[in-house]
N, C-alpha and C. Protein backbone atom coordinates (compact mmCIF):
# COMPACT_ATOMS: atom_id res chain seq x y z
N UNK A 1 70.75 138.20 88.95
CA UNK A 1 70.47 137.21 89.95
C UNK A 1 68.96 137.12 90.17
N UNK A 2 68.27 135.98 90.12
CA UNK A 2 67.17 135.47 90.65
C UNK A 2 66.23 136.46 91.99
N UNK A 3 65.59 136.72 92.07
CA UNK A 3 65.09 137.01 93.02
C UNK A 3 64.15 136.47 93.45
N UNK A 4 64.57 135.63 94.50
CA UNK A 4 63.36 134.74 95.37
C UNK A 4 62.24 135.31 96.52
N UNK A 5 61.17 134.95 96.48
CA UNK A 5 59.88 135.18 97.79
C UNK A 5 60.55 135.33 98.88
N UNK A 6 60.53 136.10 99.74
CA UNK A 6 60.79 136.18 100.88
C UNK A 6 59.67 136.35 101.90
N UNK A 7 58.63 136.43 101.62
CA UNK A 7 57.59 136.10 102.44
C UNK A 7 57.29 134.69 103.31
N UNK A 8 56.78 134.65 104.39
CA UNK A 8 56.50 133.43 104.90
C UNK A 8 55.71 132.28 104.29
N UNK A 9 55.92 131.05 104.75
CA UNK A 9 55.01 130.27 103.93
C UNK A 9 52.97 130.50 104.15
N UNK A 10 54.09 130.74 105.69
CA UNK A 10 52.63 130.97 106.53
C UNK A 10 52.58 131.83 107.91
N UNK A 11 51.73 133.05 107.90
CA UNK A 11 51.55 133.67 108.87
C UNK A 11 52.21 132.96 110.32
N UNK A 12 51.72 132.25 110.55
CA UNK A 12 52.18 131.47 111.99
C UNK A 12 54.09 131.57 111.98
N UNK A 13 54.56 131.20 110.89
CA UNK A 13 56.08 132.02 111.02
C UNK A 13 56.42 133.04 111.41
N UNK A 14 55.79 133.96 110.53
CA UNK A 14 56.19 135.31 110.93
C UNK A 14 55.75 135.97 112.33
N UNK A 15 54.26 134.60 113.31
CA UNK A 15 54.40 135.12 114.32
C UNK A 15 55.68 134.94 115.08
N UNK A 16 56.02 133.65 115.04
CA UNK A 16 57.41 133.47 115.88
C UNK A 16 58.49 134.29 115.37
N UNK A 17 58.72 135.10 114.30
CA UNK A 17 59.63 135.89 114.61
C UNK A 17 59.22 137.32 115.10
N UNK A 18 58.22 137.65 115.16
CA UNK A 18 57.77 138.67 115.70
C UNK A 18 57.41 138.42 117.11
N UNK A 19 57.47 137.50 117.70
CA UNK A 19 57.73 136.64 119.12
C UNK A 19 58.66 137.16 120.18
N UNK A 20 59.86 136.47 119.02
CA UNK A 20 61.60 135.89 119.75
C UNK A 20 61.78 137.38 119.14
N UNK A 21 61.56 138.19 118.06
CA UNK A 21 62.02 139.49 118.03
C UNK A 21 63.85 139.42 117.89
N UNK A 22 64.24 138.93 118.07
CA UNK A 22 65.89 139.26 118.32
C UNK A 22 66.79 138.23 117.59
N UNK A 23 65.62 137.64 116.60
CA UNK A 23 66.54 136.53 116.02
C UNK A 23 66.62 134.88 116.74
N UNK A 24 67.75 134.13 116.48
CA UNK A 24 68.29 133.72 117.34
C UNK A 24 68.79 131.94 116.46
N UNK A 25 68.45 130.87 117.31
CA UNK A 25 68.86 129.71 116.10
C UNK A 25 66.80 129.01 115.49
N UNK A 26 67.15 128.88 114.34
CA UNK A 26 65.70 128.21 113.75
C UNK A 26 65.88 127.06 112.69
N UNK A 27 65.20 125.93 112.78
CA UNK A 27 65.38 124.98 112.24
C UNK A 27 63.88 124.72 110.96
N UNK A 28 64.04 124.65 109.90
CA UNK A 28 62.92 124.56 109.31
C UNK A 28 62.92 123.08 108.62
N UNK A 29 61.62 122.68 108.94
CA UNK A 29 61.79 120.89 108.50
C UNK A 29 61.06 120.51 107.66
N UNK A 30 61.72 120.39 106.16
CA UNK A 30 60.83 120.11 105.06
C UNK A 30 60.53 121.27 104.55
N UNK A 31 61.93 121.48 104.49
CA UNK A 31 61.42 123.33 104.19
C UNK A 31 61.10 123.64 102.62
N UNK A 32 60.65 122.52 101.36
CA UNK A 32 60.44 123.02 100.50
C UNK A 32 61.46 123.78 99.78
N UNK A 33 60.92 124.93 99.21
CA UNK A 33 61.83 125.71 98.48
C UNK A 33 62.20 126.82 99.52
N UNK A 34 62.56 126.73 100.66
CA UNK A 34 63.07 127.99 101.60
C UNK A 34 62.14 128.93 102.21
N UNK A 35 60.95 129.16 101.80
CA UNK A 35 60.24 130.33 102.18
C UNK A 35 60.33 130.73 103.30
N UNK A 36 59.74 129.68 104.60
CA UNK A 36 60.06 130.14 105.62
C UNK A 36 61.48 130.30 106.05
N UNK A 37 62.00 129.49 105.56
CA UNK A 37 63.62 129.65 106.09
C UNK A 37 64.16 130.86 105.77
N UNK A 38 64.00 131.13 104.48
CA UNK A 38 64.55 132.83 103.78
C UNK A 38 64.00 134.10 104.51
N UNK A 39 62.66 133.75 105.15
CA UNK A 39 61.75 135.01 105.89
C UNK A 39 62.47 134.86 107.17
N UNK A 40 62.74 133.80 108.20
CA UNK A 40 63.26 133.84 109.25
C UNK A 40 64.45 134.35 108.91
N UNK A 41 65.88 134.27 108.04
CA UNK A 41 66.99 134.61 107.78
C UNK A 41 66.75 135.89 107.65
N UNK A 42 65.81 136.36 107.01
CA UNK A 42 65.87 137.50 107.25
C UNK A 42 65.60 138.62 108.36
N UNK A 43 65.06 137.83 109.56
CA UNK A 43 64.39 138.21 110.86
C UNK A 43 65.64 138.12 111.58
N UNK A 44 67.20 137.77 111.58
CA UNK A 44 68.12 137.68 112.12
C UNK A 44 67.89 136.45 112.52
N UNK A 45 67.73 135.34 112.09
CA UNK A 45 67.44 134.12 112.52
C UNK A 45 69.22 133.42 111.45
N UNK A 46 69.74 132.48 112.02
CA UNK A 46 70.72 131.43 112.03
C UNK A 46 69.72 129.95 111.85
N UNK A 47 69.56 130.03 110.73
CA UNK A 47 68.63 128.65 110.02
C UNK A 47 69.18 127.50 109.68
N UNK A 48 68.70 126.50 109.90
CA UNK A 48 69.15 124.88 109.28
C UNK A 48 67.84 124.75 108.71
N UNK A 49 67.78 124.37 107.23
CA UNK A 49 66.62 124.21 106.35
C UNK A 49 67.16 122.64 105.95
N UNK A 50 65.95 121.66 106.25
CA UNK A 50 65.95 120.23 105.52
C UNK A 50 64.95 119.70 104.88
N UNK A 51 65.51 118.82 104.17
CA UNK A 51 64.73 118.36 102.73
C UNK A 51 65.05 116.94 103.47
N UNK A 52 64.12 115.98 102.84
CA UNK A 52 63.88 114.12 102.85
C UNK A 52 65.34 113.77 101.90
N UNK A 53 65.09 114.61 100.52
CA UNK A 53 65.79 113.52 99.64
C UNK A 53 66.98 114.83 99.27
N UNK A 54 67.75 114.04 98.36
CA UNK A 54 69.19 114.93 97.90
C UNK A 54 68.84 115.80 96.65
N UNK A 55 67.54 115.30 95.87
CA UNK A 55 66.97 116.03 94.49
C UNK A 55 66.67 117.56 95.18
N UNK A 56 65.71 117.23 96.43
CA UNK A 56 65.16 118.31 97.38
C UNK A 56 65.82 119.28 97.67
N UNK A 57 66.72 118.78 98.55
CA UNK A 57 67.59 119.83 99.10
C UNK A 57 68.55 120.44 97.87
N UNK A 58 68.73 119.81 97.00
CA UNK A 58 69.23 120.60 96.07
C UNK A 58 68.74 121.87 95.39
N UNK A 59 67.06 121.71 95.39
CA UNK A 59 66.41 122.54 95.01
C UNK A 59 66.27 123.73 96.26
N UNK A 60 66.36 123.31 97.38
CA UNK A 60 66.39 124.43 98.61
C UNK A 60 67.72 124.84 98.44
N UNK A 61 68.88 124.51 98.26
CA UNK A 61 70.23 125.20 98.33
C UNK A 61 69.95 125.87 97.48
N UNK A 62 69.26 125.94 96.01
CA UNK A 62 69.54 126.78 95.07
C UNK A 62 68.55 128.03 94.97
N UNK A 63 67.45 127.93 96.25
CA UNK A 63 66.92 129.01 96.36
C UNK A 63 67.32 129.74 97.66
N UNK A 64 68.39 129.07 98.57
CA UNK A 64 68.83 129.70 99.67
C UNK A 64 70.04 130.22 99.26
N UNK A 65 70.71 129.85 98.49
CA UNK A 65 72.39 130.34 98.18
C UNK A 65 72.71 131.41 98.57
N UNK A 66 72.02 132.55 97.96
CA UNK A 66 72.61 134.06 98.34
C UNK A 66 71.93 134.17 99.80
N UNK A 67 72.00 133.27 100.45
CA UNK A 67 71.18 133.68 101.97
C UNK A 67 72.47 133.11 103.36
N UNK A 68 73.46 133.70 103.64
CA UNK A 68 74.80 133.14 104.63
C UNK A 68 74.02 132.57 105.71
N UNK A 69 73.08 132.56 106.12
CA UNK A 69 72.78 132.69 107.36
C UNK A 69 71.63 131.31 107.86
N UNK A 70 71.54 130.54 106.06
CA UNK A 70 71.12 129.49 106.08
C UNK A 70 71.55 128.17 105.62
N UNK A 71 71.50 127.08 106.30
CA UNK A 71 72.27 126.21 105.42
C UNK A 71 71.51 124.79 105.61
N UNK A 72 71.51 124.61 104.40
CA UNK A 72 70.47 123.49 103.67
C UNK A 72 71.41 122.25 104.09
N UNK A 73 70.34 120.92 104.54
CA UNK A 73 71.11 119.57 104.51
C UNK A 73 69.76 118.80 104.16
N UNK A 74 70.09 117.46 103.90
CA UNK A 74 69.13 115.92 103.83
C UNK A 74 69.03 115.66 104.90
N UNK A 75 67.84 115.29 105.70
CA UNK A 75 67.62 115.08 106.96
C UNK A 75 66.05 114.50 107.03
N UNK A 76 66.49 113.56 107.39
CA UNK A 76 65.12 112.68 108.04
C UNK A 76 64.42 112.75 108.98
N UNK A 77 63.71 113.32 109.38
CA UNK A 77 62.52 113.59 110.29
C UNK A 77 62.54 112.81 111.76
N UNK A 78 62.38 111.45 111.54
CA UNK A 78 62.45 110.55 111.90
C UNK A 78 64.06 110.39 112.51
N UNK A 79 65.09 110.70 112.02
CA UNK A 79 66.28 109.89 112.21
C UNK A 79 67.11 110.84 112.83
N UNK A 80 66.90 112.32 112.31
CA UNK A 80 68.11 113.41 112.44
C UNK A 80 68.44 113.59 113.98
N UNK A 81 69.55 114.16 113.81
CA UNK A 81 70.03 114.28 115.29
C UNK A 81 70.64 116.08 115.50
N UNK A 82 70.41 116.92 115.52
CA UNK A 82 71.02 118.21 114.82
C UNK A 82 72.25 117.99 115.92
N UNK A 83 72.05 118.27 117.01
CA UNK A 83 73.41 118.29 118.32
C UNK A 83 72.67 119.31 118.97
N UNK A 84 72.14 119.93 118.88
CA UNK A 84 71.51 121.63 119.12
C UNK A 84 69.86 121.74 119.36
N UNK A 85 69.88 122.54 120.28
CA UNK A 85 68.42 123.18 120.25
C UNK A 85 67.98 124.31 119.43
N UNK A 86 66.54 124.58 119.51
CA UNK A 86 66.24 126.06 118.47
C UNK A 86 65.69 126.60 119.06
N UNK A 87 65.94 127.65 119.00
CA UNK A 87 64.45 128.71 119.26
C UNK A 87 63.11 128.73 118.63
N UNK A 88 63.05 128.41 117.52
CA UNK A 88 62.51 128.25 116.47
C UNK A 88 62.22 127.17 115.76
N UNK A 89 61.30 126.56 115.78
CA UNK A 89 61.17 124.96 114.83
C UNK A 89 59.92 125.30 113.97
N UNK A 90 60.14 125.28 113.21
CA UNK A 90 58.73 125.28 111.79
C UNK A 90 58.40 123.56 111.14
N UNK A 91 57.28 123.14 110.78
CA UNK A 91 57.34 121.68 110.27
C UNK A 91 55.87 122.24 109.39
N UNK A 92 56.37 123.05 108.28
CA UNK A 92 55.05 123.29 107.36
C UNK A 92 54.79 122.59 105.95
N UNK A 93 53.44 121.75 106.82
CA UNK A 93 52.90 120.54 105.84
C UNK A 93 53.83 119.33 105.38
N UNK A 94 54.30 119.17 106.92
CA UNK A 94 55.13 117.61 106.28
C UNK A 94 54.73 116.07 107.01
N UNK A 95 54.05 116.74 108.04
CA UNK A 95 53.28 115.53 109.18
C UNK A 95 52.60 114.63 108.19
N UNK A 96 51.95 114.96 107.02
CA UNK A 96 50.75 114.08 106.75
C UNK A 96 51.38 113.15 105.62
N UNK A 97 52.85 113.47 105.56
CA UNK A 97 53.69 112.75 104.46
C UNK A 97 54.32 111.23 105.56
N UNK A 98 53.90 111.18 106.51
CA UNK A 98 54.26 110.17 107.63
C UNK A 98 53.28 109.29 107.17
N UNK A 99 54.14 107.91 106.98
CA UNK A 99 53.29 106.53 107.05
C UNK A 99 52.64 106.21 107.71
N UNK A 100 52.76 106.35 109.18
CA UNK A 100 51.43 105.73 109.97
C UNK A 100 51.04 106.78 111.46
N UNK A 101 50.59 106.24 112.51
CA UNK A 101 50.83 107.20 113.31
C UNK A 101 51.85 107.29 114.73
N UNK A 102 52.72 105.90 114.35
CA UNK A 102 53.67 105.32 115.42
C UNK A 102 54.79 106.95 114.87
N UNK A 103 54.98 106.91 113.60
CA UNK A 103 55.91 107.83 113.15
C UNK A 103 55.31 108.93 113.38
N UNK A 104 54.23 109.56 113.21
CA UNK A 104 53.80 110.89 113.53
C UNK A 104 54.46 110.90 114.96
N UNK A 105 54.04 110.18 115.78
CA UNK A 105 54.23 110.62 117.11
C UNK A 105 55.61 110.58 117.56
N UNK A 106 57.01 109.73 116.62
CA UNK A 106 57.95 109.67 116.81
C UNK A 106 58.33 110.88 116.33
N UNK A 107 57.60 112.06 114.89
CA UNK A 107 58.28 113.01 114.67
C UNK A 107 58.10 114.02 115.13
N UNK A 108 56.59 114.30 115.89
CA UNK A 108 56.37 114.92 117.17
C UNK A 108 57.22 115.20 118.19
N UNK A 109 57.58 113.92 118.43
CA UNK A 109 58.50 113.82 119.71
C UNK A 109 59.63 114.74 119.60
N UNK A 110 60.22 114.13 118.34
CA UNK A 110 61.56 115.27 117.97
C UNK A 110 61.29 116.40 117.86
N UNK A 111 60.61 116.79 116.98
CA UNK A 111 60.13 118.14 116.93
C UNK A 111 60.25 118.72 118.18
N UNK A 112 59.58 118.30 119.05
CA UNK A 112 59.54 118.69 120.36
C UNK A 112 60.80 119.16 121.40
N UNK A 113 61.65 118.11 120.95
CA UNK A 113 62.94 117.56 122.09
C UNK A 113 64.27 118.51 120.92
N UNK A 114 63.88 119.16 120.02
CA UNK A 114 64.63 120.26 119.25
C UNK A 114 63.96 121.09 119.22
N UNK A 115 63.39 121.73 120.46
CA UNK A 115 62.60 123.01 120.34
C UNK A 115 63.09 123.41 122.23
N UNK A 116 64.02 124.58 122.12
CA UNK A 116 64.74 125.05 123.54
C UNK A 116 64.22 125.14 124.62
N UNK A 117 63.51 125.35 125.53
CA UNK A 117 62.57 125.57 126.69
C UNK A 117 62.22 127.08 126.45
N UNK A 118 61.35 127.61 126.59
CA UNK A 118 60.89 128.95 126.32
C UNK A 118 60.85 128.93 124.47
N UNK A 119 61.07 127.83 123.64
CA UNK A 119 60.95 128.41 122.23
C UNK A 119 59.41 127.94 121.42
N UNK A 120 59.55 128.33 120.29
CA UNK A 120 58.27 127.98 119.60
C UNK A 120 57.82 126.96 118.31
N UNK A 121 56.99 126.73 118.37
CA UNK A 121 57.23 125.32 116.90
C UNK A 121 55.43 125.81 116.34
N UNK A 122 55.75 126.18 115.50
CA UNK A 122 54.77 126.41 114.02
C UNK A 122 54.50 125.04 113.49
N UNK A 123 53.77 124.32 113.90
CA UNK A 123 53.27 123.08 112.94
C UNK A 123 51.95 123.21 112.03
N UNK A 124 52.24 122.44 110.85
CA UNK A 124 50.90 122.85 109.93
C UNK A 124 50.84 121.40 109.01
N UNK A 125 49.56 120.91 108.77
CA UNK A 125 49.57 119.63 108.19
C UNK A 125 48.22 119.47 107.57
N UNK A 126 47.45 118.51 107.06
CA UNK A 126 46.59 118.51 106.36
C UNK A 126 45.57 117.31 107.43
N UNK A 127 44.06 117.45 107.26
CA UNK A 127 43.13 117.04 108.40
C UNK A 127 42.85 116.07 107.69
N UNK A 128 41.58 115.08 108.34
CA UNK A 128 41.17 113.67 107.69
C UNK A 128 40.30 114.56 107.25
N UNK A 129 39.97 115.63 106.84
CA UNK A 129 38.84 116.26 105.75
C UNK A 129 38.86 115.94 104.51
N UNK A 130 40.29 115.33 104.02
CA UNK A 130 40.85 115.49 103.09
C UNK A 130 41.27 114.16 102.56
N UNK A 131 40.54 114.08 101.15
CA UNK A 131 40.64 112.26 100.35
C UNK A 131 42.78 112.21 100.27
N UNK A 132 42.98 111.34 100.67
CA UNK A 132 44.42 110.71 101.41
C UNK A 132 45.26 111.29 100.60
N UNK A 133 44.96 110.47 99.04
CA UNK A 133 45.75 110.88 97.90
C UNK A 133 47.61 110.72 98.23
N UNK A 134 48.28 111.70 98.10
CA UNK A 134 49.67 111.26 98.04
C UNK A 134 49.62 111.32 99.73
N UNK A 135 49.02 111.46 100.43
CA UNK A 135 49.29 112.10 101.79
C UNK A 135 48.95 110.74 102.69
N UNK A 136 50.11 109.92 103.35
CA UNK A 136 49.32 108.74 104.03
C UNK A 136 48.45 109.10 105.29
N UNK A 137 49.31 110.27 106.32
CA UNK A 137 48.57 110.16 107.49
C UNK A 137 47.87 111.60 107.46
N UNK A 138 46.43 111.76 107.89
CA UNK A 138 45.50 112.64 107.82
C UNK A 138 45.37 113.01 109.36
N UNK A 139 45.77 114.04 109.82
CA UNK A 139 45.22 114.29 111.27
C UNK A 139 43.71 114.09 111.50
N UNK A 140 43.59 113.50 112.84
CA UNK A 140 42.04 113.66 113.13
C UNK A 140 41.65 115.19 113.88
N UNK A 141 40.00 115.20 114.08
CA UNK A 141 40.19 116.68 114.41
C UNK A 141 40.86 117.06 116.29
N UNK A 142 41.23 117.99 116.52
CA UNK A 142 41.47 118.02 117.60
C UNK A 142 43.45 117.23 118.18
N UNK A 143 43.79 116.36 116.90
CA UNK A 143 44.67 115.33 117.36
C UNK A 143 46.16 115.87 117.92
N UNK A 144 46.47 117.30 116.65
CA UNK A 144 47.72 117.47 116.88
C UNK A 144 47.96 118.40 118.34
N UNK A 145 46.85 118.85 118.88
CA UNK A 145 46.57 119.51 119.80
C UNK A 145 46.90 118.53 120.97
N UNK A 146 46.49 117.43 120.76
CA UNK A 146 46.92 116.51 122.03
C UNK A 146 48.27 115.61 121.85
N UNK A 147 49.21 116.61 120.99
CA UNK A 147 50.62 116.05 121.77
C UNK A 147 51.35 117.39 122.00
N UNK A 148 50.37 117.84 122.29
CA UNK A 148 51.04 119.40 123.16
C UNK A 148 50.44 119.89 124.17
N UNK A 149 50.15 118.37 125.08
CA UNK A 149 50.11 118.74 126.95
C UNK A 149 51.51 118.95 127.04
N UNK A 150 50.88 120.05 128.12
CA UNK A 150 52.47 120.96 129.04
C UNK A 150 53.00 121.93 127.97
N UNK A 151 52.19 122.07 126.86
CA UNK A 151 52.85 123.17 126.04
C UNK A 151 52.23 124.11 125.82
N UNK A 152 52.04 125.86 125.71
CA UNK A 152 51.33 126.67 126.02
C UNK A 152 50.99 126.76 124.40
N UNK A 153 49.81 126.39 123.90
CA UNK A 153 48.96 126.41 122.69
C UNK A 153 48.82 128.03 122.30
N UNK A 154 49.73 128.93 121.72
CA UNK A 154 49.24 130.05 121.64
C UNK A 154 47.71 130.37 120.27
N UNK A 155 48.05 129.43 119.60
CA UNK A 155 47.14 129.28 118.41
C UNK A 155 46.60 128.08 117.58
N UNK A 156 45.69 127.63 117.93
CA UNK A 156 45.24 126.07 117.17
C UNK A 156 44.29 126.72 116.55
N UNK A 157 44.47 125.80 114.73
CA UNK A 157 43.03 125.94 114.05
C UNK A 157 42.73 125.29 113.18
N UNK A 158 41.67 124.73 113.18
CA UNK A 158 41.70 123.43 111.78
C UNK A 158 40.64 124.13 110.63
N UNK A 159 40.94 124.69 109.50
CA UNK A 159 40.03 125.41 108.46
C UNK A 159 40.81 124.74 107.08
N UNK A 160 40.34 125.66 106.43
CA UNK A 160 40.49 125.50 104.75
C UNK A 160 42.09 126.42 104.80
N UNK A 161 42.81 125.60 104.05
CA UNK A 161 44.01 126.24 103.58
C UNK A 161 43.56 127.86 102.36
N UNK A 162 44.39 128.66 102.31
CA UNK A 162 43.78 129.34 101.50
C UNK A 162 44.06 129.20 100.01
N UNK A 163 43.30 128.92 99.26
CA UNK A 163 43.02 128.93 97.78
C UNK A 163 44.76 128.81 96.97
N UNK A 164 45.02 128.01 96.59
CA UNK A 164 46.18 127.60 95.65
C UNK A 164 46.10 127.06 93.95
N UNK A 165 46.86 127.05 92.72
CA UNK A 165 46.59 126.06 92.28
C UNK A 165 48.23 125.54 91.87
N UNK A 166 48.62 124.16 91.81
CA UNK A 166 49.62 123.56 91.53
C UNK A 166 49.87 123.82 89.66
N UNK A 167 51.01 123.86 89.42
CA UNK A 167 51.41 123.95 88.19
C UNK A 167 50.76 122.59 87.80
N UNK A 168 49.84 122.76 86.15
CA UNK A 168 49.32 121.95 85.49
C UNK A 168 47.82 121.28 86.04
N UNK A 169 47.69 122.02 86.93
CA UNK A 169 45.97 121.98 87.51
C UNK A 169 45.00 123.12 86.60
N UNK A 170 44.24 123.18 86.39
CA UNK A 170 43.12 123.56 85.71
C UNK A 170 42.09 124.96 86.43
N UNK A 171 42.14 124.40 87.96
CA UNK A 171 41.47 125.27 88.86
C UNK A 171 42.00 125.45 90.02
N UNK A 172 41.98 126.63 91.35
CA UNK A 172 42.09 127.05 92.45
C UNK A 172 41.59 126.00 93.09
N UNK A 173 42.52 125.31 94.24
CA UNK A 173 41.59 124.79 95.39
C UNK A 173 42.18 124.73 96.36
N UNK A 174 41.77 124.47 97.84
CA UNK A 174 41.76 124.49 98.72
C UNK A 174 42.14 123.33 99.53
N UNK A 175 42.99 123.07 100.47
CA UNK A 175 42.62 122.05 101.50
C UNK A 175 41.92 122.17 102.79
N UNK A 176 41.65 121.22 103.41
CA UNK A 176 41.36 121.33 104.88
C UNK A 176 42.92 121.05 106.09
N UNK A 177 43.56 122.15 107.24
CA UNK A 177 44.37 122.13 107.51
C UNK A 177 44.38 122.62 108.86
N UNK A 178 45.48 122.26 110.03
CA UNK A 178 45.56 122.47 111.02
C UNK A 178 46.60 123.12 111.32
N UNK A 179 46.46 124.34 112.10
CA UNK A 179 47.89 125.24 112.24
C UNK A 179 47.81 125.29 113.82
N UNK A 180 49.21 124.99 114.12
CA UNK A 180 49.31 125.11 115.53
C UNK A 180 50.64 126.02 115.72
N UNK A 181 50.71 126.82 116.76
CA UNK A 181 51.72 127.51 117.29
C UNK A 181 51.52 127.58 118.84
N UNK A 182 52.64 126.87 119.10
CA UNK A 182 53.36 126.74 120.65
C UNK A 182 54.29 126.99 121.12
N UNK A 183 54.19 126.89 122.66
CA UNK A 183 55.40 127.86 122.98
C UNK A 183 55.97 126.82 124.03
N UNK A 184 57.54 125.99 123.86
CA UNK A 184 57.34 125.30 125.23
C UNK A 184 57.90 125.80 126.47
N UNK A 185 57.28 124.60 127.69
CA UNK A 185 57.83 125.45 128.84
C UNK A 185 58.96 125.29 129.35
């Protein structure tokens, strides 16, 4: 059997489970290939991991499978409705895949209104530092910070992502990126 990463995508995860400590329900949005979702599952976390398209989530079921405690669906940002709150909401690097900024702020909103009273939301996205390329909406600096009045900001930071390179790139590089972790009230 395969053995998949179980590490976080990104530090700011593993603060919220070192947070909530006890587990509990976590929703990961755009979860890629599982990372964070597989690191929270493993923190005693009860995960819903979603993908945009059905190619996607296919590729997240097949790196979550041996994981009971997570379960992959297609879910639109914009549209989803879970029924449920989380303790836990992660949205790593999917804001800047939003067409304009009527939708940022509509997926904000949700984000928000699926995150329990006392829980936490890990957001991470890419800054206007950064030439657009596949990415339509670019945070400005300071921006994602201001749709989290009334929410206790435990960590904002806008820097350089750390050093990556994509399969079939040539060299290491970097983006410019904003990590926020909040706690609401």
């Amino acid at each position: 059997m395969k053995s998949w990463n179980t590490s976080a995508q990104d530090p700011l995860v593993e603060t919220i489970a070192s947070l909530i400590g006890r587990g509990g329900r976590a929703l990961d949005v755009g979860a890629g290939q599982g990372r964070d979702a597989r690191y929270l599952a493993s923190h005693g976390f009860e995960v819903v991991a979603t993908e945009y398209d059905t190619e996607a989530t296919a590729v997240l079921a097949e790196h979550c499978r041996d994981q009971p405690h997570i379960t992959t669906i297609t879910a639109d940002i914009l549209t989803y409705q879970p029924g449920q709150t989380f303790e836990a909401v992660v949205c790593d690097m999917v804001l800047h895949f939003m067409p304009h900024a009527t939708a940022v702020q509509r997926a904000v909103a949700n984000l928000q209104a699926w995150t329990k009273p006392g829980g936490y939301q890990a957001v991470m996205a890419y800054t206007s530092r950064n030439p657009a390329g596949k990415r339509p909406y670019l945070f400005a600096p300071g921006e994602l910070a201001g749709y989290y009045q009334g929410w206790e900001i435990l960590d904002y930071r806008e820097e350089p992502t750390p050093w990556f390179q994509l399969p079939g790139e040539t060299a290491p590089r970097r983006n410019e990126a904003v990590y926020l972790l909040a706690r609401k009230h």
